[in-house]
C-alpha atoms as a PDB file:
ATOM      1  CA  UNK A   1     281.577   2.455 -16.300  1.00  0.00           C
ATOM      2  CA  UNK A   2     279.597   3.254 -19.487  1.00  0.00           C
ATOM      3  CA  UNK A   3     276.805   6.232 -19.007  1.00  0.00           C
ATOM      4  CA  UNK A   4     274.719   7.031 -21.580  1.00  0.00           C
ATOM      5  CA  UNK A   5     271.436   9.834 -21.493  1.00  0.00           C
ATOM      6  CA  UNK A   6     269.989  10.419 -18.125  1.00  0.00           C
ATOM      7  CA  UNK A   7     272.555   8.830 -16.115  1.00  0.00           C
ATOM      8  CA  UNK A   8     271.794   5.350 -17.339  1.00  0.00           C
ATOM      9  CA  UNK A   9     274.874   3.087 -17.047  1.00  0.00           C
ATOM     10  CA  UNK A  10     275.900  -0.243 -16.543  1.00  0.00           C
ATOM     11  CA  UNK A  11     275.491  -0.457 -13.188  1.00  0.00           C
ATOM     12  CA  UNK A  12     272.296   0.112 -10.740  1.00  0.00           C
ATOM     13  CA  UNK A  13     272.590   3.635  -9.220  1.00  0.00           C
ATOM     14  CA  UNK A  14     272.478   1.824  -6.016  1.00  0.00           C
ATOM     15  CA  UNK A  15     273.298  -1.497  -6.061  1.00  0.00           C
ATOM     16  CA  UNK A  16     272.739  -2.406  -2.093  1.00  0.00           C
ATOM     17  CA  UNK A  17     269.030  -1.233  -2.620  1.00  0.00           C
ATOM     18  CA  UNK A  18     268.180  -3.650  -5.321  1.00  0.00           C
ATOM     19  CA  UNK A  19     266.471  -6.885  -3.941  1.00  0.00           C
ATOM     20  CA  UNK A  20     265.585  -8.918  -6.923  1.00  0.00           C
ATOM     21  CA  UNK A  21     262.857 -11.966  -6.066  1.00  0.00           C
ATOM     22  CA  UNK A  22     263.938 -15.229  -8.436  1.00  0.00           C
ATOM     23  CA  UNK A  23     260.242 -15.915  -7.715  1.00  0.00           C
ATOM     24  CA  UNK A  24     258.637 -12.864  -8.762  1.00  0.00           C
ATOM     25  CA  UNK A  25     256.182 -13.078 -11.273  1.00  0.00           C
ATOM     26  CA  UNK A  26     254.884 -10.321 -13.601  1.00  0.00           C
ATOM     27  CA  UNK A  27     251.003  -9.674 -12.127  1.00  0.00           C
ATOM     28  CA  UNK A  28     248.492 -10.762 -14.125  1.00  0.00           C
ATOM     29  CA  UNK A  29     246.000  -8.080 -16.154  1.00  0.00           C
ATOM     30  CA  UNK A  30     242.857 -10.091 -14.659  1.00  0.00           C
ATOM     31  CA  UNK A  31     243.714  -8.343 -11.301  1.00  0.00           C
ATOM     32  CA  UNK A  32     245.081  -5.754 -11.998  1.00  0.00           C
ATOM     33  CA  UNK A  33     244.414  -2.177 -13.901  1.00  0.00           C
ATOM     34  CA  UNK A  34     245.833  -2.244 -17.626  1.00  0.00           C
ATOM     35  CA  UNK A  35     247.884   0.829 -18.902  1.00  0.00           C
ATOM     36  CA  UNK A  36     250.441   1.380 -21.669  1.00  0.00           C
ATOM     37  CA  UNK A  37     253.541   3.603 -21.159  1.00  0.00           C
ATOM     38  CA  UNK A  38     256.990   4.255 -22.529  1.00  0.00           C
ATOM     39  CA  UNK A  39     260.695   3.049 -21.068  1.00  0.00           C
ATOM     40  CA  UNK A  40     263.892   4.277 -22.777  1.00  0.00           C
ATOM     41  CA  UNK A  41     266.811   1.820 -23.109  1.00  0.00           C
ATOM     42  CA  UNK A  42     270.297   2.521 -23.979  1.00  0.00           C
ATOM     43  CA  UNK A  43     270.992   1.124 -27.882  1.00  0.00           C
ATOM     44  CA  UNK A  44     274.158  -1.057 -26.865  1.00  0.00           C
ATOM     45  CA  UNK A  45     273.862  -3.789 -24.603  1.00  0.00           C
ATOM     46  CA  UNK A  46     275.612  -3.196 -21.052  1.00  0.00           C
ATOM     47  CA  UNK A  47     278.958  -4.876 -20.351  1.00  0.00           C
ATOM     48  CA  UNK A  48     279.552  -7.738 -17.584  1.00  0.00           C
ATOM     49  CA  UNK A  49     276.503  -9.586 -18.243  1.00  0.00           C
ATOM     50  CA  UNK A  50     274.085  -6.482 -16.653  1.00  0.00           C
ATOM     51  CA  UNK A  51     270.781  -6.738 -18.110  1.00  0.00           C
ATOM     52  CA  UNK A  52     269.378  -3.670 -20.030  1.00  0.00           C
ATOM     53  CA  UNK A  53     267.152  -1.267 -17.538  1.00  0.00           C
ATOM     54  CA  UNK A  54     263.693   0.346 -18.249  1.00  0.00           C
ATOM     55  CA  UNK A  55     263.956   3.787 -17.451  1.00  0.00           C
ATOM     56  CA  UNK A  56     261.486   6.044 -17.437  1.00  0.00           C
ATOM     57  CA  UNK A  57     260.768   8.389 -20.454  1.00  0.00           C
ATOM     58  CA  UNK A  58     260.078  11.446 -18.006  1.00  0.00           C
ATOM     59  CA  UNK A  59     261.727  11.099 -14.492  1.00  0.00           C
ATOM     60  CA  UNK A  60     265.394   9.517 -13.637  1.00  0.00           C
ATOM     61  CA  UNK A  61     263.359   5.919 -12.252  1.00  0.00           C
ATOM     62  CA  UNK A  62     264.885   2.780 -12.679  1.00  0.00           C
ATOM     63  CA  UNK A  63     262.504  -0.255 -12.850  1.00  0.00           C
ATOM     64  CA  UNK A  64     264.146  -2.858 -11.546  1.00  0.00           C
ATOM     65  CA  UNK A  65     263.506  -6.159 -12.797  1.00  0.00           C
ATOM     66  CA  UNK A  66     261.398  -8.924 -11.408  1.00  0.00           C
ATOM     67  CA  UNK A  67     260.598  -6.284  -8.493  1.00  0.00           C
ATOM     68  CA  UNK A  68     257.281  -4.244  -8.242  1.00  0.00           C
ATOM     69  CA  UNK A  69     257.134  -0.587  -8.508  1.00  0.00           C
ATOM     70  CA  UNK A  70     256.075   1.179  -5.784  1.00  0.00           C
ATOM     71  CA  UNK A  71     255.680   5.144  -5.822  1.00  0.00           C
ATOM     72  CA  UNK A  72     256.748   7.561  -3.246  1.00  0.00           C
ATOM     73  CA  UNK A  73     255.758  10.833  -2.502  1.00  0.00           C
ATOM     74  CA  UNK A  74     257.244  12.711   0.448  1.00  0.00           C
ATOM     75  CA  UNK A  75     254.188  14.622   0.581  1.00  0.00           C
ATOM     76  CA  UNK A  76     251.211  12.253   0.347  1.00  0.00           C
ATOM     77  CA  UNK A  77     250.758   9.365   2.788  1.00  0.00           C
ATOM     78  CA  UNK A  78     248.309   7.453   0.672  1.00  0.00           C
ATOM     79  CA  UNK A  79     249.982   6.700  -2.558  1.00  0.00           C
ATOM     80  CA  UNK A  80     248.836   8.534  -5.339  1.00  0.00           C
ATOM     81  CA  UNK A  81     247.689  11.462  -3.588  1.00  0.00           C
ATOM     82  CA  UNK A  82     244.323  12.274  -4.708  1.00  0.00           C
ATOM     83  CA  UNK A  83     245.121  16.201  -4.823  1.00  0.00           C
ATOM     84  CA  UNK A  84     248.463  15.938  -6.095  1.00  0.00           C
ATOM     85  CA  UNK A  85     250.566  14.505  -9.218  1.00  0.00           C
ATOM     86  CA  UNK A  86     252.376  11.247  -7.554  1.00  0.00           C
ATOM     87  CA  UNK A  87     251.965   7.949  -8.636  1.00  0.00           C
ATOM     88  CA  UNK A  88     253.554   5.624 -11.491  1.00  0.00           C
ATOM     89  CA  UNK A  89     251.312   7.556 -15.002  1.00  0.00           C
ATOM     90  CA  UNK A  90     250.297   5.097 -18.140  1.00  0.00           C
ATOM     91  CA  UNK A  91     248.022   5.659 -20.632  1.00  0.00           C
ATOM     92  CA  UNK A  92     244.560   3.772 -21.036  1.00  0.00           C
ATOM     93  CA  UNK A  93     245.373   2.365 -24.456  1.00  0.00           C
ATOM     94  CA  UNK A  94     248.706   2.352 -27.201  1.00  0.00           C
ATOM     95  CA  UNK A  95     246.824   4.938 -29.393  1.00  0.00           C
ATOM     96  CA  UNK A  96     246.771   7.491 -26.762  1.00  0.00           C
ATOM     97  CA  UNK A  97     250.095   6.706 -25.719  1.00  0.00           C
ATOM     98  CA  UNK A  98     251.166   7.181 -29.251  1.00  0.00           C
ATOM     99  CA  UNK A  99     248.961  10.648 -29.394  1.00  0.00           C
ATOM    100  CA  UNK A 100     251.766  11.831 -27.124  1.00  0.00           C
ATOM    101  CA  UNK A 101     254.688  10.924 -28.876  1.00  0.00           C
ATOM    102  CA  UNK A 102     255.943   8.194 -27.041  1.00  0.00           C
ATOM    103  CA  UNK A 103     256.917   6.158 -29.471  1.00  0.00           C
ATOM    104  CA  UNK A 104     259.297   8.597 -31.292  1.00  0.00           C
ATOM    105  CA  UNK A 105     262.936   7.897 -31.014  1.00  0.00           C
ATOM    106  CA  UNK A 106     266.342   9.175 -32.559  1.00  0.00           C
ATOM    107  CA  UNK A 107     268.718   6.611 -31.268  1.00  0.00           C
ATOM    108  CA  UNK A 108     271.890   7.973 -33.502  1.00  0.00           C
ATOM    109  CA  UNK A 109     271.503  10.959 -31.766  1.00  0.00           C
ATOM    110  CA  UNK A 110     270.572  10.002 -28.057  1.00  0.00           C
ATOM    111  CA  UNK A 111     271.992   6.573 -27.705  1.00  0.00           C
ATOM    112  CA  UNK A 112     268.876   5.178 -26.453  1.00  0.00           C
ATOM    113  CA  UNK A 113     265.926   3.595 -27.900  1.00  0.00           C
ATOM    114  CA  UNK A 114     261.784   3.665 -26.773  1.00  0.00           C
ATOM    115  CA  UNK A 115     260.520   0.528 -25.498  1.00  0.00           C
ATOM    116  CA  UNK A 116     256.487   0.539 -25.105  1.00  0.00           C
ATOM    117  CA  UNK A 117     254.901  -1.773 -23.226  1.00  0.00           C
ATOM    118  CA  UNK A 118     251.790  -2.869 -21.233  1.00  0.00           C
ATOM    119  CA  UNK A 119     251.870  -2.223 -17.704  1.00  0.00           C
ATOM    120  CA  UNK A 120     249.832  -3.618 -14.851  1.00  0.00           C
ATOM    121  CA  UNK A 121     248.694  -1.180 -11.639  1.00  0.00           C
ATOM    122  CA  UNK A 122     247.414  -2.303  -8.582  1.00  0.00           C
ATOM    123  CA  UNK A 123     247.272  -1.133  -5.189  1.00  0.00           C
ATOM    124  CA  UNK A 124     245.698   2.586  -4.991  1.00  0.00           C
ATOM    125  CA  UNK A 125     244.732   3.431  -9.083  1.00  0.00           C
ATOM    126  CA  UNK A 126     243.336   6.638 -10.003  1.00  0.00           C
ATOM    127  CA  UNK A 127     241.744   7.254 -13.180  1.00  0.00           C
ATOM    128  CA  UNK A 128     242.465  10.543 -15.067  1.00  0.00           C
ATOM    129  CA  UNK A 129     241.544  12.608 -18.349  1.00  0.00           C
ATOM    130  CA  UNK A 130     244.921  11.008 -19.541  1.00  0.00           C
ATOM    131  CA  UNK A 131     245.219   7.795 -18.071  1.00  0.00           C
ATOM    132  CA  UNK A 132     245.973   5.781 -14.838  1.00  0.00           C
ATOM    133  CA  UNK A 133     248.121   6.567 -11.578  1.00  0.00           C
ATOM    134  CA  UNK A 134     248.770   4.234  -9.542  1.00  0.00           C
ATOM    135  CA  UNK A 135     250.794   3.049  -6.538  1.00  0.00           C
ATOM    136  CA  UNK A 136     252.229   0.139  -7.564  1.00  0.00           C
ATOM    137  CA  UNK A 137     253.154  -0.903 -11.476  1.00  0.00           C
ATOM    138  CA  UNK A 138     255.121  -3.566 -13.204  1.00  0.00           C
ATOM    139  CA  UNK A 139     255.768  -4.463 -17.326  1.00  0.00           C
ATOM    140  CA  UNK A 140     253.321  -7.550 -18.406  1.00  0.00           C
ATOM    141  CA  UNK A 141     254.323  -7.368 -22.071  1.00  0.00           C
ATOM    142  CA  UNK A 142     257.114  -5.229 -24.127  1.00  0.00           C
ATOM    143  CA  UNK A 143     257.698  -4.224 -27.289  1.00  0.00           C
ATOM    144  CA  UNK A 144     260.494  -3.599 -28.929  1.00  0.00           C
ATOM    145  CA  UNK A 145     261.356  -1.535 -32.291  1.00  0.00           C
ATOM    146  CA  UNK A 146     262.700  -3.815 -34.981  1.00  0.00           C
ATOM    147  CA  UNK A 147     266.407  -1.940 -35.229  1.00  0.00           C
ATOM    148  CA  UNK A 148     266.416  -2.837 -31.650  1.00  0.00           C
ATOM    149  CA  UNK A 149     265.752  -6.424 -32.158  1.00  0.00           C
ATOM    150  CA  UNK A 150     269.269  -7.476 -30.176  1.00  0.00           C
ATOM    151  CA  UNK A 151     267.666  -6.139 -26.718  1.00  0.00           C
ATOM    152  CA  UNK A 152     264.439  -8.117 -27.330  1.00  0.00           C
ATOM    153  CA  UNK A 153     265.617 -11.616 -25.380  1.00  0.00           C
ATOM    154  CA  UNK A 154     267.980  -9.761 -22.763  1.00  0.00           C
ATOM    155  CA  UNK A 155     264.753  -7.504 -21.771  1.00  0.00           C
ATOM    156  CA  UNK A 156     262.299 -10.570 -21.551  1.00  0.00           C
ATOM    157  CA  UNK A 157     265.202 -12.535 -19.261  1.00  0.00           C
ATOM    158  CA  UNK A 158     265.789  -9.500 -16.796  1.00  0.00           C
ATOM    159  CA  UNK A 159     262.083  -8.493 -16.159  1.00  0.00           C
ATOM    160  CA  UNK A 160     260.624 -11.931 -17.278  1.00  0.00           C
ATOM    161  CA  UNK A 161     258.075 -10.933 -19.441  1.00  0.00           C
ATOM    162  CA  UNK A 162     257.500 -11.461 -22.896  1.00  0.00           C
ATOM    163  CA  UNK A 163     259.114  -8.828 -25.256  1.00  0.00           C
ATOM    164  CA  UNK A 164     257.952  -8.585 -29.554  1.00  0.00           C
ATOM    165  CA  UNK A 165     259.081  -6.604 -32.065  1.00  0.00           C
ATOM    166  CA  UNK A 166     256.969  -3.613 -33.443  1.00  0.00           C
ATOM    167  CA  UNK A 167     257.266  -1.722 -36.373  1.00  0.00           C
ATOM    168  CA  UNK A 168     254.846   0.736 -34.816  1.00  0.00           C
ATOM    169  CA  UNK A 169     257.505   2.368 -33.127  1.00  0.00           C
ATOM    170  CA  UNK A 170     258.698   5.345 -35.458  1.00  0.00           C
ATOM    171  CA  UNK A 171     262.002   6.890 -35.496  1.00  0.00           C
ATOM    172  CA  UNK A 172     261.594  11.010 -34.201  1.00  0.00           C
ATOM    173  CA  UNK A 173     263.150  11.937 -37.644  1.00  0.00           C
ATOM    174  CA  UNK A 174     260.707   9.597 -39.511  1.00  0.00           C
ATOM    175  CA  UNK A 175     257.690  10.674 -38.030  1.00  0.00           C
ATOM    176  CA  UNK A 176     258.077  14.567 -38.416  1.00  0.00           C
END
């Protein structure tokens, strides 16, 4: 098995948890609260026919494809917790989530690369000073850095939405 940064590999941590719906469909913005956030995804393709995985830029989560995000919070019972810091984050618009540096990459050093994308949040949503929290969140749109270009169709098969190339997305080294 092939493990790159943050215990990404080929394989799902836990394969028996993973329920993928063939009829899932990415929810549509009109219902839903629109946010922006940042995945990394390992550079090289994974063996066996695995699609590549979002994984989050801050916390060892795995979104799995074609299946809604739902947060969890051993503390809070209604998801986000209003006092507290659960909940799936994105940022109100791509400027802001550039102001943070999310789109900053060295993939020759860490083996992965930054995928940005739009996200949709439903269920409980809480608005903050830096963006959304919500309970629930899936990808509606991706984008991918050019050098990248080879993960573009694999990404838009697994989570079956549609992925473009950016040159927006600047290399750490290149952006300093």
């Amino acid at each position: 098995m092939t493990t790159g940064r943050a215990g990404m590999s080929d394989f799902p941590i836990d394969p028996a948890r993973i329920v993928v719906d063939p009829n899932f469909q990415a929810p549509d913005l009109s219902q839903a609260v629109e946010g922006w956030r940042a995945w990394q995804v390992p550079a090289k393709l994974p063996r066996f026919g695995v699609p590549p995985k979002l994984w989050s830029v801050s916390h060892r989560y795995y979104w799995v494809p074609r299946q809604e995000s739902v947060a969890e919070c051993g503390r809070c019972k209604d998801m986000p917790g209003e006092s507290h810091t659960c909940g799936f984050y994105s940022a109100k618009h791509l400027e802001h989530l550039q102001s943070m540096g999310y789109h900053q990459y060295d993939s020759e050093r860490t083996g992965v690369f930054i995928v940005i994308g739009q996200v949709a949040n439903w269920g409980k949503v809480i608005e903050g000073s830096q963006g959304w929290r919500s309970q629930k969140s899936y990808p509606v749109r991706l984008w991918v850095p050019f050098e990248a270009h080879h993960l573009a169709v694999p990404l838009s098969e697994a989570y079956g939405v549609p992925v473009g190339l950016k040159n927006f997305l600047k290399p750490a080294r290149a952006a300093r």
